[in-house]
C-alpha atoms as a PDB file:
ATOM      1  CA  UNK A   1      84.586 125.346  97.517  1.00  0.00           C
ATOM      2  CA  UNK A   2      85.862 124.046  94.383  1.00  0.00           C
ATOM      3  CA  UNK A   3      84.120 124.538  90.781  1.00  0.00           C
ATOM      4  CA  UNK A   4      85.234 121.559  88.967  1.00  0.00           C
ATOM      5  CA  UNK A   5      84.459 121.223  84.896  1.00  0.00           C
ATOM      6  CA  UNK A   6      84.263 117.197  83.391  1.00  0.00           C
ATOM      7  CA  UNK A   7      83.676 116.942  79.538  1.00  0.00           C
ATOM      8  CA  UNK A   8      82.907 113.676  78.629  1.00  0.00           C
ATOM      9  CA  UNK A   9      84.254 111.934  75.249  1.00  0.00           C
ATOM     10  CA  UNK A  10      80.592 113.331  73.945  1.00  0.00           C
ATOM     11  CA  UNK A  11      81.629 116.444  74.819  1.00  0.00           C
ATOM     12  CA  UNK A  12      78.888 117.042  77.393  1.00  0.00           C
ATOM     13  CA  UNK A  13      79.846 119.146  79.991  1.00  0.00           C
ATOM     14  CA  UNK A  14      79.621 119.262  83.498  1.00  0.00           C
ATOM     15  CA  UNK A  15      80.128 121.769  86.214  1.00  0.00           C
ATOM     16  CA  UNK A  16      79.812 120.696  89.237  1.00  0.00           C
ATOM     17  CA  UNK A  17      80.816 121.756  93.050  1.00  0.00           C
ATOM     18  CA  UNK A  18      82.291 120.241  96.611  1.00  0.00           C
ATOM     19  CA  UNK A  19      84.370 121.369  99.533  1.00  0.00           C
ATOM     20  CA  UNK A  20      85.564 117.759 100.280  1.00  0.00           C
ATOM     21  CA  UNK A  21      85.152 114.231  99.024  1.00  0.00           C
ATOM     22  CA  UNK A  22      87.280 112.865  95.648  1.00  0.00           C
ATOM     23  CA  UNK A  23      86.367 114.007  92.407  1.00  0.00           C
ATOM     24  CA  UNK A  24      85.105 110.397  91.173  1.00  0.00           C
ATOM     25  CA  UNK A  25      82.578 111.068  94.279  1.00  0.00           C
ATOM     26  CA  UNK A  26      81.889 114.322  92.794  1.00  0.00           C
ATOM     27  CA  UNK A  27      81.506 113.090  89.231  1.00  0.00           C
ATOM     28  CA  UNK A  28      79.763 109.752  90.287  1.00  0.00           C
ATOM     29  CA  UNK A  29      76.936 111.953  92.181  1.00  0.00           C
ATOM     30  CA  UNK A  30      76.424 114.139  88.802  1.00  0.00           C
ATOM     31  CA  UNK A  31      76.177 110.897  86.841  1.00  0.00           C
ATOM     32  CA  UNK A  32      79.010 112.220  84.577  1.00  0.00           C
ATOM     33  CA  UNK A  33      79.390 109.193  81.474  1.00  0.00           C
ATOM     34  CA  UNK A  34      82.737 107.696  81.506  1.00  0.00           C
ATOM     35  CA  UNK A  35      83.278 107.802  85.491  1.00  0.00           C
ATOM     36  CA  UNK A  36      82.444 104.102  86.098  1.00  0.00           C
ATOM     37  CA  UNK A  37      84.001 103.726  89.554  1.00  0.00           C
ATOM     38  CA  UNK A  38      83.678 100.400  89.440  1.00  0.00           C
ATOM     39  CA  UNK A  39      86.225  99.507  92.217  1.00  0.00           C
ATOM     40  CA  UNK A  40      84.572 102.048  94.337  1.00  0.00           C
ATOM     41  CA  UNK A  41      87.158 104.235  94.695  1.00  0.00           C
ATOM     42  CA  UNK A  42      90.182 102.370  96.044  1.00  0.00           C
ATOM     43  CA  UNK A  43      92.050 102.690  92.839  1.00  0.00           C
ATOM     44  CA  UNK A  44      92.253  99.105  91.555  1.00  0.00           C
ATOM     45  CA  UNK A  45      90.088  99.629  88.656  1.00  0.00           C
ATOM     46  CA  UNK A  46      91.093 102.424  86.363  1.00  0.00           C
ATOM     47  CA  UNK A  47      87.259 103.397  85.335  1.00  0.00           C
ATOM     48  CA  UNK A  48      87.617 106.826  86.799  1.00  0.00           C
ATOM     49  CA  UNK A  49      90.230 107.883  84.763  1.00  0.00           C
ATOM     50  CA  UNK A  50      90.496 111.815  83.554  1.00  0.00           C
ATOM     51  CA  UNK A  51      93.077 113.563  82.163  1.00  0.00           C
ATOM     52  CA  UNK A  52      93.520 117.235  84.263  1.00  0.00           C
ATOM     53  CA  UNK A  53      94.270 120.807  82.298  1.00  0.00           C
ATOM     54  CA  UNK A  54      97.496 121.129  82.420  1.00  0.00           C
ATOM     55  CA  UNK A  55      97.532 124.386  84.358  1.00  0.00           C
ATOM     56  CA  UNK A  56      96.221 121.999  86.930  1.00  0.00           C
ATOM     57  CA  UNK A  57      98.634 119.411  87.451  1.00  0.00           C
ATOM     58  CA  UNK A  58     101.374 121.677  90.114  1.00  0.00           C
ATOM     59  CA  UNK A  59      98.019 121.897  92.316  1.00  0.00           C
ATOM     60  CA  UNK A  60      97.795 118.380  92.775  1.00  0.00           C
ATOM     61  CA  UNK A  61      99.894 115.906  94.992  1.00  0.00           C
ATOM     62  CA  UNK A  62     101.446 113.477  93.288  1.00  0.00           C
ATOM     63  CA  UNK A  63     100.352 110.178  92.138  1.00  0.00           C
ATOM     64  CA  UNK A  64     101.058 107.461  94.608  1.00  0.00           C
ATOM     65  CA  UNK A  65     102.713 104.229  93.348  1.00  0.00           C
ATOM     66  CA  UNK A  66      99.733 102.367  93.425  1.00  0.00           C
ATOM     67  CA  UNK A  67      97.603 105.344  91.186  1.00  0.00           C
ATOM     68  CA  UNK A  68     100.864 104.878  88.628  1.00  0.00           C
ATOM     69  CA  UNK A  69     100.637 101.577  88.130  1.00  0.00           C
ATOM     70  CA  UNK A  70      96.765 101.592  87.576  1.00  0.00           C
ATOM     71  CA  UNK A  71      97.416 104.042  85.097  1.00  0.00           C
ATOM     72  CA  UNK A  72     100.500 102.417  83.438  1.00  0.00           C
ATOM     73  CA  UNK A  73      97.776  99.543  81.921  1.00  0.00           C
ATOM     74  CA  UNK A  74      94.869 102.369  81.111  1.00  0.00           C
ATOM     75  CA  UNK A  75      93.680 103.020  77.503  1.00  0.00           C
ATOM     76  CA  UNK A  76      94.561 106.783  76.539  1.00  0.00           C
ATOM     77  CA  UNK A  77      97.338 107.351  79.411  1.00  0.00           C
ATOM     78  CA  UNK A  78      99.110 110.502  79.345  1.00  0.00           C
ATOM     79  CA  UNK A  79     101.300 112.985  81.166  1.00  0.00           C
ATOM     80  CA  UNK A  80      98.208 114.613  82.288  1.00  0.00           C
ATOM     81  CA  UNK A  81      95.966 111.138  83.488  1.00  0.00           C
ATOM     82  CA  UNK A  82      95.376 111.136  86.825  1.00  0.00           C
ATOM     83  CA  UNK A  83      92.333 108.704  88.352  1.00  0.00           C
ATOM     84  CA  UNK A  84      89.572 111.063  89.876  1.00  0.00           C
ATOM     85  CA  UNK A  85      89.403 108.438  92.857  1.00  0.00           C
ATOM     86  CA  UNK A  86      92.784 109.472  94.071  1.00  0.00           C
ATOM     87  CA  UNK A  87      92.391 113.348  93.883  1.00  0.00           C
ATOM     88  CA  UNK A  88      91.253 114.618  97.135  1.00  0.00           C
ATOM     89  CA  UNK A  89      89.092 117.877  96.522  1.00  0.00           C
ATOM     90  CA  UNK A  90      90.480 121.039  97.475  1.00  0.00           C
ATOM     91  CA  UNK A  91      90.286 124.904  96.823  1.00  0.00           C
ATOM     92  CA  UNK A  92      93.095 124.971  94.567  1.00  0.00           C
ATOM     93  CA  UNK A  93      90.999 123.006  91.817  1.00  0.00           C
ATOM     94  CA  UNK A  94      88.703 125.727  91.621  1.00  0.00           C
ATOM     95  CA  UNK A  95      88.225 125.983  88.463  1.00  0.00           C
ATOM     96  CA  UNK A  96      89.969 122.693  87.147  1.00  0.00           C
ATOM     97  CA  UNK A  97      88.958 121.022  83.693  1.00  0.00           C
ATOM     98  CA  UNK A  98      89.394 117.369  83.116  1.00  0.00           C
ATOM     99  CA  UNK A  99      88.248 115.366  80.125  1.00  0.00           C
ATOM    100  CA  UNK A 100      87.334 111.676  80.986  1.00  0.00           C
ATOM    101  CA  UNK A 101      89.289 109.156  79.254  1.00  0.00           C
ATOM    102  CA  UNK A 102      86.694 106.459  79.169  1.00  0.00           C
END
């Protein structure tokens, strides 16, 4: 199980938990603002867009191709922007923080 932590550009935060699923799943269930998901979750959109603590990103696997271009043409890109529809949930982001970029 995996406690994950989304703060919102409001600054609302959000704890919420799952054992499987993405986080944009995750974040769309707990109605977290800024976590659109407009595309659904097959990363051609961009509207689930966070940017992970960076204690985080080693825990990760890398970005596919398709996630880095997405995020090449998102507002507020950084080293740390990852798109929540892409990150499969696991144990090792128990814990994680990510602040939504939308």
């Amino acid at each position: 199980m995996a406690k994950i932590t989304f703060i919102t550009k409001d600054q609302e935060t959000i704890v919420a938990e799952a054992d499987s699923g993405s986080v944009m799943e995750l974040a769309v269930a707990h109605n977290v603002k800024g976590i659109d998901a407009d595309c659904g979750g097959v990363c051609s959109c961009a509207t689930c867009h966070v940017h992970v603590a960076a204690d985080y990103m080693d825990k990760l696997e890398a970005a596919g191709e398709i996630e880095k271009d997405m995020l090449e043409f998102a507002d507020n890109a950084s080293d740390f922007s990852r798109l929540s529809c892409q990150m499969k949930i696991t144990e090792a982001m128990d814990g994680m923080v990510l602040n939504v970029a939308n």
